[in-house]
Every structure is written in structure tokens, then in C-alpha cells.
Protein backbone atom coordinates (compact mmCIF):
# COMPACT_ATOMS: atom_id res chain seq x y z
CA UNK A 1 59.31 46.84 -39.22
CA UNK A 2 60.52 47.68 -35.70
CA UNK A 3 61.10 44.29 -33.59
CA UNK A 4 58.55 45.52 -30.89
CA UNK A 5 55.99 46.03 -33.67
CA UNK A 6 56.23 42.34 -35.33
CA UNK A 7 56.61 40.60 -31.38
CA UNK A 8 52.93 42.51 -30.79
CA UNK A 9 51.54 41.64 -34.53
CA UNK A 10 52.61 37.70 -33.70
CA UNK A 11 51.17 37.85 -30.24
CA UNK A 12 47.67 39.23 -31.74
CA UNK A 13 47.91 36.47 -34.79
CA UNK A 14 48.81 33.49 -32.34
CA UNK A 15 45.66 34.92 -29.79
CA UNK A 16 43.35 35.30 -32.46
CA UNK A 17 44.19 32.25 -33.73
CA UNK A 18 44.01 30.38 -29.74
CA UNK A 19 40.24 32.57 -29.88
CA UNK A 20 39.19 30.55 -32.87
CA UNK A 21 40.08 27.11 -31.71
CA UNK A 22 38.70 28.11 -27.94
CA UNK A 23 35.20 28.70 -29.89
CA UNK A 24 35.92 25.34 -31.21
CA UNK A 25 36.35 23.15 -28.14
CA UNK A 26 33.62 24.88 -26.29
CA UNK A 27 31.01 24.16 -28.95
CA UNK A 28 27.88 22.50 -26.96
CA UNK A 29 27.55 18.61 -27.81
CA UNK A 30 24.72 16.34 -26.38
CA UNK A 31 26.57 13.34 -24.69
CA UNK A 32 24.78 10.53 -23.52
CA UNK A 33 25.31 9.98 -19.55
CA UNK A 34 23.28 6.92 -18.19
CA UNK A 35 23.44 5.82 -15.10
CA UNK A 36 23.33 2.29 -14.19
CA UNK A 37 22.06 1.35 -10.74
CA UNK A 38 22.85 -1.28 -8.76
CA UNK A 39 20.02 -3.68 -10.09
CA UNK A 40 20.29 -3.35 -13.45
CA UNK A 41 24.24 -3.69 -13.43
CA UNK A 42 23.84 -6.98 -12.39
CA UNK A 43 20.54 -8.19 -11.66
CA UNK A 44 21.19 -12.02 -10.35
CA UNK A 45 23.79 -10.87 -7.95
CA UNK A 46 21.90 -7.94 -6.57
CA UNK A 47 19.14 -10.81 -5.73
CA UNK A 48 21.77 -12.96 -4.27
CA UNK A 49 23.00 -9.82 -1.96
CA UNK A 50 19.74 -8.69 -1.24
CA UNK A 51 18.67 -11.83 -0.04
CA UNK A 52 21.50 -12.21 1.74
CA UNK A 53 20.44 -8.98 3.65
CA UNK A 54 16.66 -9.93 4.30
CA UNK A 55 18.04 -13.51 5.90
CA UNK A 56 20.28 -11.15 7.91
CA UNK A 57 17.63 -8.74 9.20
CA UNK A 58 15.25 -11.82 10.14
CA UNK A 59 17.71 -13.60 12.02
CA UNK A 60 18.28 -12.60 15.72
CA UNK A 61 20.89 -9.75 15.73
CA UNK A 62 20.80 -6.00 17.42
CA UNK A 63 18.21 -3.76 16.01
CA UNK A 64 19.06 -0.19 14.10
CA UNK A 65 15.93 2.08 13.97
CA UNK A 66 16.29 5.49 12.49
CA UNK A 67 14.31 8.73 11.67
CA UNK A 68 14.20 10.26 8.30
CA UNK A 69 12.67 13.50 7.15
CA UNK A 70 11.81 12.76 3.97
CA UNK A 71 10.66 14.64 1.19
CA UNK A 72 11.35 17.98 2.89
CA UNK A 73 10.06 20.63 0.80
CA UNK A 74 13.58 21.45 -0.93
CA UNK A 75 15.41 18.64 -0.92
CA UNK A 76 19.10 19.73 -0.60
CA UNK A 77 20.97 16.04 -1.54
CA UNK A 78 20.70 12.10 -1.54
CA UNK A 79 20.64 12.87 2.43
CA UNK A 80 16.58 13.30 2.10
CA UNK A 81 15.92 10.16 0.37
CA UNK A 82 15.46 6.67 1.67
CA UNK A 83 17.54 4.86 -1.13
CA UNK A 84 20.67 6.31 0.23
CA UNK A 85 19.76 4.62 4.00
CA UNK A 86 22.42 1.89 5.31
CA UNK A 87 21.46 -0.99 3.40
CA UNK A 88 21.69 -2.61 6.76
CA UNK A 89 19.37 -0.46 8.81
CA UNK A 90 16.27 -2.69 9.98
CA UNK A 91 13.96 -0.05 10.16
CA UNK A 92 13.50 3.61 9.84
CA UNK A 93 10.14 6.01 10.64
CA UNK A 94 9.22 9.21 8.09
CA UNK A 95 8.80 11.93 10.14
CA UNK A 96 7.16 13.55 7.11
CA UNK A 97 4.87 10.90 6.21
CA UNK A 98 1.94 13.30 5.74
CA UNK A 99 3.78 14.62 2.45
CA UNK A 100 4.80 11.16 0.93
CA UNK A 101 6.19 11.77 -2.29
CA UNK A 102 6.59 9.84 -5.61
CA UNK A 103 10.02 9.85 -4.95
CA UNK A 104 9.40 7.91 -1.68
CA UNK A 105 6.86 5.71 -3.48
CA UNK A 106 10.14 4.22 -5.82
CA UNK A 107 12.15 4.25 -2.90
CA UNK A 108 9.83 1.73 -1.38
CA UNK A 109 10.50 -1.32 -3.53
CA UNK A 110 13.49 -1.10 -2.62
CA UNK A 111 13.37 -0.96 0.77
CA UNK A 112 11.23 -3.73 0.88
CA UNK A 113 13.73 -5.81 -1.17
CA UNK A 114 16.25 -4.92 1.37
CA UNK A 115 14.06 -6.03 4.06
CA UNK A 116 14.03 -2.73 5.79
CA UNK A 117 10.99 -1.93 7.16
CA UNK A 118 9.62 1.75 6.71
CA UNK A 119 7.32 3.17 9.37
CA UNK A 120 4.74 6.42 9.40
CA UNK A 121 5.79 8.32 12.33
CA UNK A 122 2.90 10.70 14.58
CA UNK A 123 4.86 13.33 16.08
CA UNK A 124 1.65 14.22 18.39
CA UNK A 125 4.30 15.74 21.31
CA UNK A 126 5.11 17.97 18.61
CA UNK A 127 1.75 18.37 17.27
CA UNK A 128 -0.69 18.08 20.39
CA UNK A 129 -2.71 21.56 19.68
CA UNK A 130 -3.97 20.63 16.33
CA UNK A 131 -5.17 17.70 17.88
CA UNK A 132 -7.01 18.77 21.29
CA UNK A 133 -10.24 17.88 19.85
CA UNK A 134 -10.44 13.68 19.92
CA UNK A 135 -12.88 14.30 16.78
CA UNK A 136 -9.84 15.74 14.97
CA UNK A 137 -7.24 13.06 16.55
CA UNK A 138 -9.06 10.30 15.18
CA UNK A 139 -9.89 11.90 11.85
CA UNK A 140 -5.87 12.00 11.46
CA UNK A 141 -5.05 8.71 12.89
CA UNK A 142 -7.57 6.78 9.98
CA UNK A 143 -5.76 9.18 7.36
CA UNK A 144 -2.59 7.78 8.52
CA UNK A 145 -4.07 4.25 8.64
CA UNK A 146 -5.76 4.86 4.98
CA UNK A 147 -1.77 5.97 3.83
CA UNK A 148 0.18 3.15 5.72
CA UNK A 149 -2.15 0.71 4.07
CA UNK A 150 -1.89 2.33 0.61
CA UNK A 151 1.52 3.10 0.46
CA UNK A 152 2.68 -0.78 1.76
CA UNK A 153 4.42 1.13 4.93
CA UNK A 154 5.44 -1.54 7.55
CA UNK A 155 3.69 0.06 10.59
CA UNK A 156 3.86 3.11 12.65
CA UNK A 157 5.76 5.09 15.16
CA UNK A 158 4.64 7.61 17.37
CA UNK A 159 5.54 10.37 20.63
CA UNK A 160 3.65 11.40 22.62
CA UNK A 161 2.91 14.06 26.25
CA UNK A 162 3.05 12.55 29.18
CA UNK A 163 -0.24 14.17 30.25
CA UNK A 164 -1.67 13.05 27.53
CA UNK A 165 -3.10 10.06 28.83
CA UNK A 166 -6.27 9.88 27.02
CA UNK A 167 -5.02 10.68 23.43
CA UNK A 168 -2.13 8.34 24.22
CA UNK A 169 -4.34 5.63 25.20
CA UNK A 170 -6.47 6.55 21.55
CA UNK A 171 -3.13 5.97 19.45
CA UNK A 172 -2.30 2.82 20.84
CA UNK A 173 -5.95 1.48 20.90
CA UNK A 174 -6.40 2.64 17.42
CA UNK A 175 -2.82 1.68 15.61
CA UNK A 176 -3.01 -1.51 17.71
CA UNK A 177 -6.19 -2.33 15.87
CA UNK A 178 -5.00 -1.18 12.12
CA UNK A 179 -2.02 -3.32 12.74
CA UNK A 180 -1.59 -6.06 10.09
CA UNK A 181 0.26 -8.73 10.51
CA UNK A 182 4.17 -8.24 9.74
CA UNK A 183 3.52 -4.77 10.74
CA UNK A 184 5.33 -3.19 14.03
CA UNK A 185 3.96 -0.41 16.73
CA UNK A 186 7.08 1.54 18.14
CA UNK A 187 6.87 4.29 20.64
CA UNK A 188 9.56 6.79 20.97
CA UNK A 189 9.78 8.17 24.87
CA UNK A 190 9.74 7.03 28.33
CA UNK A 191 7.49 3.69 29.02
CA UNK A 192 5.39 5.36 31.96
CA UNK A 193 4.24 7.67 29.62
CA UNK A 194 2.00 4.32 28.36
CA UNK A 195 -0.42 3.05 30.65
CA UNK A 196 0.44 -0.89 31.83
CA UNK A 197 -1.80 -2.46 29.53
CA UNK A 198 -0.56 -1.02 26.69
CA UNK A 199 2.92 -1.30 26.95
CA UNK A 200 2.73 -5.20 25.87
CA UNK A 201 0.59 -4.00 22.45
CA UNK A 202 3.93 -2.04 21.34
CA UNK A 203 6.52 -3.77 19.53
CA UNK A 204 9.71 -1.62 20.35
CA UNK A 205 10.56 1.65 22.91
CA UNK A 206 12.64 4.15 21.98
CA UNK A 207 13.90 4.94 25.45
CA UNK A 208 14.36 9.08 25.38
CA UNK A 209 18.19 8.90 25.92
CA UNK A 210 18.86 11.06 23.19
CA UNK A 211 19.32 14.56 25.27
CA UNK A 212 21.35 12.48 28.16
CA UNK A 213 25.01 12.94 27.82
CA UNK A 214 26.60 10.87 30.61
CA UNK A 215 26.17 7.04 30.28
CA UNK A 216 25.19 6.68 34.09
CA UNK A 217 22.05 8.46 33.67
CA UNK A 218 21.51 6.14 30.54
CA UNK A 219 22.19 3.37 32.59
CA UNK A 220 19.42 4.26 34.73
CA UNK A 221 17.01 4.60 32.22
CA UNK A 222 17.40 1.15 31.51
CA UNK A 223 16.81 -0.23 34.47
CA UNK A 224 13.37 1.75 35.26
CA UNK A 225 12.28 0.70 32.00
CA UNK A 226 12.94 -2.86 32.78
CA UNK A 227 12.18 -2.92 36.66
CA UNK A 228 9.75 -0.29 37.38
CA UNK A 229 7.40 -0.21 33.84
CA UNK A 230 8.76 -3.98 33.34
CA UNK A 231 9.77 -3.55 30.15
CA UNK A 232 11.39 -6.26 28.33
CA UNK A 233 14.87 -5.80 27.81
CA UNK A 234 15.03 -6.87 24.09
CA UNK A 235 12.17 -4.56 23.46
CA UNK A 236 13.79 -1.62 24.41
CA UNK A 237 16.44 0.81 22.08
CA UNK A 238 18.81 3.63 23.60
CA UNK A 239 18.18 6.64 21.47
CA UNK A 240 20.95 9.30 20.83
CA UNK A 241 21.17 12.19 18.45
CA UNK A 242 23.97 12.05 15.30
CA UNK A 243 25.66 15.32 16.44
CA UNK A 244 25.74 15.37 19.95
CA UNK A 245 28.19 14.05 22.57
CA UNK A 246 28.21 11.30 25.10
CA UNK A 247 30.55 10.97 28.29
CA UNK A 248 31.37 7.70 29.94
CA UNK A 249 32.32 6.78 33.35
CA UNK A 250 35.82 8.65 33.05
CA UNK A 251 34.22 12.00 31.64
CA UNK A 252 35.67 10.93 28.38
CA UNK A 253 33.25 12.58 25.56
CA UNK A 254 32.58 10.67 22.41
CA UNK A 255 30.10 10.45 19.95
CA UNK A 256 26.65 9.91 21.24
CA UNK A 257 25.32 6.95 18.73
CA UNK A 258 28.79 4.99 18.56
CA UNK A 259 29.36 5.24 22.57
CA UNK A 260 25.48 4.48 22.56
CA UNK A 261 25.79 1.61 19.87
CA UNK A 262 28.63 0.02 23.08
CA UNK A 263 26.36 0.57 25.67
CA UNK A 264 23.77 -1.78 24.21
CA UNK A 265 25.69 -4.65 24.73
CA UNK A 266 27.15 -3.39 28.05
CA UNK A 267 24.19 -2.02 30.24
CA UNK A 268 21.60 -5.04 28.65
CA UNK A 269 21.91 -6.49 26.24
CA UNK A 270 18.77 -4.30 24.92
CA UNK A 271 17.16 -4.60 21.65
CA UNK A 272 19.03 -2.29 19.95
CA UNK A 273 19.85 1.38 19.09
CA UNK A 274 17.47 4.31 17.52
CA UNK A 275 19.38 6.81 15.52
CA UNK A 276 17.71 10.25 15.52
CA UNK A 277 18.91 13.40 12.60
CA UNK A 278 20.80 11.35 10.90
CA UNK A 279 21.08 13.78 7.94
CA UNK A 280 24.09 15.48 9.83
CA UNK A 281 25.82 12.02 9.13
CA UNK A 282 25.69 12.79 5.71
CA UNK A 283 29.34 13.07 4.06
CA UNK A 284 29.71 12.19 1.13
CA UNK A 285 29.20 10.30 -1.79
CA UNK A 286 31.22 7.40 -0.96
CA UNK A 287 30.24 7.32 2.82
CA UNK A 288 27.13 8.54 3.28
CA UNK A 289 25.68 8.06 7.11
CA UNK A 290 29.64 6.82 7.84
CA UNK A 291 28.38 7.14 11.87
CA UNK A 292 25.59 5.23 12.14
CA UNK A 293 27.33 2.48 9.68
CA UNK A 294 30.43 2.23 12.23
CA UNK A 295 27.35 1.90 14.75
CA UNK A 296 25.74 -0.94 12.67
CA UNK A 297 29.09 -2.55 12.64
CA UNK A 298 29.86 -2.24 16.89
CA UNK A 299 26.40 -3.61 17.66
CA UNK A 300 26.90 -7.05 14.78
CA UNK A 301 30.36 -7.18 13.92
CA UNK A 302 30.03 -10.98 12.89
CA UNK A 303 27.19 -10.07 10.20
């Protein structure tokens, strides 16, 4: 046999062979994959850390609100779910509360354990046409009451237009009433938008800071929330957006929620800070929300 010949006879024999024991290894076997979480690892020191973090979030300390759209209606990663929040976030509002989800429902227990409190948030700047009729305002307002209570929720959040006065003055009168006790009111916008009297019935202000990107105007803000709408100072928190950019004095840029997290301390003290689209702070599975963590950390490093 010709050398060439027997080289190309081997090579077929040794890949028919490496075919065979391919079809081998590849052969489908069911292999068991739990996963443990962090509970059920260890249940007596999860009780000990999660008490820990309840003691933490009564005591006095900086607040961090945040939104979350949850259940969107394709959820794309752990980004969309409230399990995955900083476990040291004190509170964060559902901005798609109307569509709470069983998933949301497990996540609860949880959060409560945690001592974060979870909020039902009515968007009505966003949503002001379907509610022009009062009628159909209040028809949605005692759904959302119905849900809050159902669902254990710790209280609401809303927006709303500034010449909206009547409907504004509705919310309030009606979530002020619904309000149980442990259960918070907070209003995301600019305190004039509230008439005087209501103002005291709300818990925490959101001050709309989030589209500002120089830390003079923020400054500002501040003090015509405290000293023209006489606002208390630790009732108030400086918004700002995950993504976008904040300047200081020296036109330095950094990022809006840690700058925002220093200005706090520096222009107030104020209550605390409200984190808004904090899915873009999403990285990865080791450091999810890494931003708004290092934000958590600025505003109660001794905690």
C-alpha cells in the first residue's frame, strides 16, 4: 500500500473513532442544579444580618429612596425584580404597581425582612388625561388603596401637574386618609406644586433635581424648598437620574447620584437622596446597582 494511502486510511480510522466517543460525551444527562439562597444556607445568621439591617434602617441615618419598574412585561434580567435591590436601600416606589406580579408578591417577604419599605407609586403627571374626570381619579385612587392594603405595600408615592391643583389636593386628601400607621406619603416634584396645608400631611419630597446638571441650581432648590414652601430640611431628598451627569462649582462633571449622594451632606444636611432608573446601574452579577451602593456608602459610611 502506497504511504499516502495508509496516512489517509489512519486519519479516517482515528476520526471515526474521535466521532464515536464525541457521540459519547455529548449524550444528554439530567443533573441536579439547586440553588440555595441566602436563607436557607444559613438560616440563624441570615436572621442575625437581617436584623442587623432593620436596627440600621430605624436608627437615624441618611435616607435612599429609589424607583423600580417592576414586572415590566418582558422582564430582561434580575434588574426588574426587587430581590436584587441594595439590601440597604430604605425604601423604593413601583412605578408599575398596577401590574403587581406573583413574582413581586415573594419578593415582598423579603423586603419586609430587610426592613425596606415598598411603596405604590401614581404617576398622574404622566397619566393626567385618563384621569380628567374626578369620578375616574377617585375610582383609581381606592383601587390603589384596595392593592396597597392587600398586597402589605408600605405606603404610596405620587407626581403630579402643577396646574393640577384640584386633583393634587384629591391625592393627598385621599392617601392621607388610607394611610395606616407605619405607612409613608412621598411626593416626587417641587413643594409649591402642594398647597400649604398639605405639605405637613407628606412624609418625604423628592425635590425634582433630577434634570439639573450644575450643583448651584441644586443648591437653590434647596433653599426655596426650605425658605419659601418651608419645608423641613430632613424631609426633603435631592433626586438625580443613574445615567446622567452632574457639574460642580469648577465645571467638573461627575456622576449625577454619587456627586448628588455629597451634596446631601454639603448644601443641608437634607433627608436624603432619591435614585431614579436605576436599572442602567445594573452590571453584573456580582455588583448589581454598584452606583447607587457607592451612593449608600458616601451618605453612611459609619453603618
Amino acid at each position: 500500500m502506497k504511504p499516502k494511502l495508509t496516512i489517509r486510511l489512519l486519519l479516517l480510522g482515528v476520526a471515526a473513532a474521535a466521532l464515536t466517543a464525541c457521540s459519547d460525551w455529548t449524550e444528554m444527562e439530567t443533573v441536579e442544579n439547586q440553588v440555595n439562597k441566602p436563607w436557607e444556607q444559613d438560616p440563624e445568621l441570615w436572621a442575625e444580618y437581617t436584623a442587623a439591617l432593620r436596627a440600621y434602617k430605624q436608627s437615624e441615618h441618611f435616607i435612599v429612596y429609589a424607583r423600580l419598574h417592576n414586572s415590566p412585561e418582558k422582564s430582561s434580567s434580575e434588574q426588574d425584580f426587587m430581590r436584587c435591590l441594595p439590601d440597604s436601600l430604605d425604601i423604593v416606589t413601583l412605578t408599575n404597581a398596577d401590574n403587581f406580579s406573583e413574582f413581586d408578591a415573594e419578593d415582598m417577604a423579603v423586603m419586609h425582612e430587610k426592613g425596606t419599605r415598598v411603596l405604590y407609586q401614581i404617576d398622574y403627571a404622566a397619566r393626567k388625561s385618563e384621569f380628567a374626570d374626578p369620578q375616574a381619579l377617585d375610582a383609581y385612587l381606592e383601587r390603589v388603596i384596595a392593592a396597597v392594603a392587600a398586597n402589605g405595600m408600605n405606603g404610596y408615592s405620587f407626581t403630579t401637574d402643577p396646574l393640577a391643583a384640584e386633583a393634587t389636593a384629591r391625592i393627598v386628601e385621599k392617601l392621607s386618609a388610607a394611610k395606616s400607621e407605619g405607612q409613608i406619603i412621598v411626593f416626587e416634584g417641587s413643594p409649591l406644586s402642594l398647597a400649604a396645608d398639605d405639605r405637613a400631611r407628606i412624609d418625604y419630597i423628592a425635590l425634582d433635581t433630577e434634570k439639573i446638571e450644575n450643583v448651584q441650581e441644586v443648591k437653590l432648590q434647596i433653599l426655596n424648598a426650605t425658605g419659601y414652601a418651608g419645608i423641613a430640611p430632613e424631609k426633603l431628598l435631592l433626586s438625580a437620574e443613574i445615567s446622567a451627569p452632574l457639574f460642580d462649582e469648577e465645571r467638573t462633571e461627575f456622576a449625577a447620584v454619587e456627586e448628588m449622594a455629597r451634596r446631601v451632606v454639603e448644601f443641608g444636611p437634607v433627608g436624603g437622596l432619591a435614585a431614579y432608573n436605576i436599572s442602567e446601574d445594573y452590571y453584573h452579577a456580582e455588583m448589581n446597582y454598584q452606583t447607587i451602593r457607592t451612593a449608600i456608602q458616601t451618605l453612611n459610611p459609619a453603618k
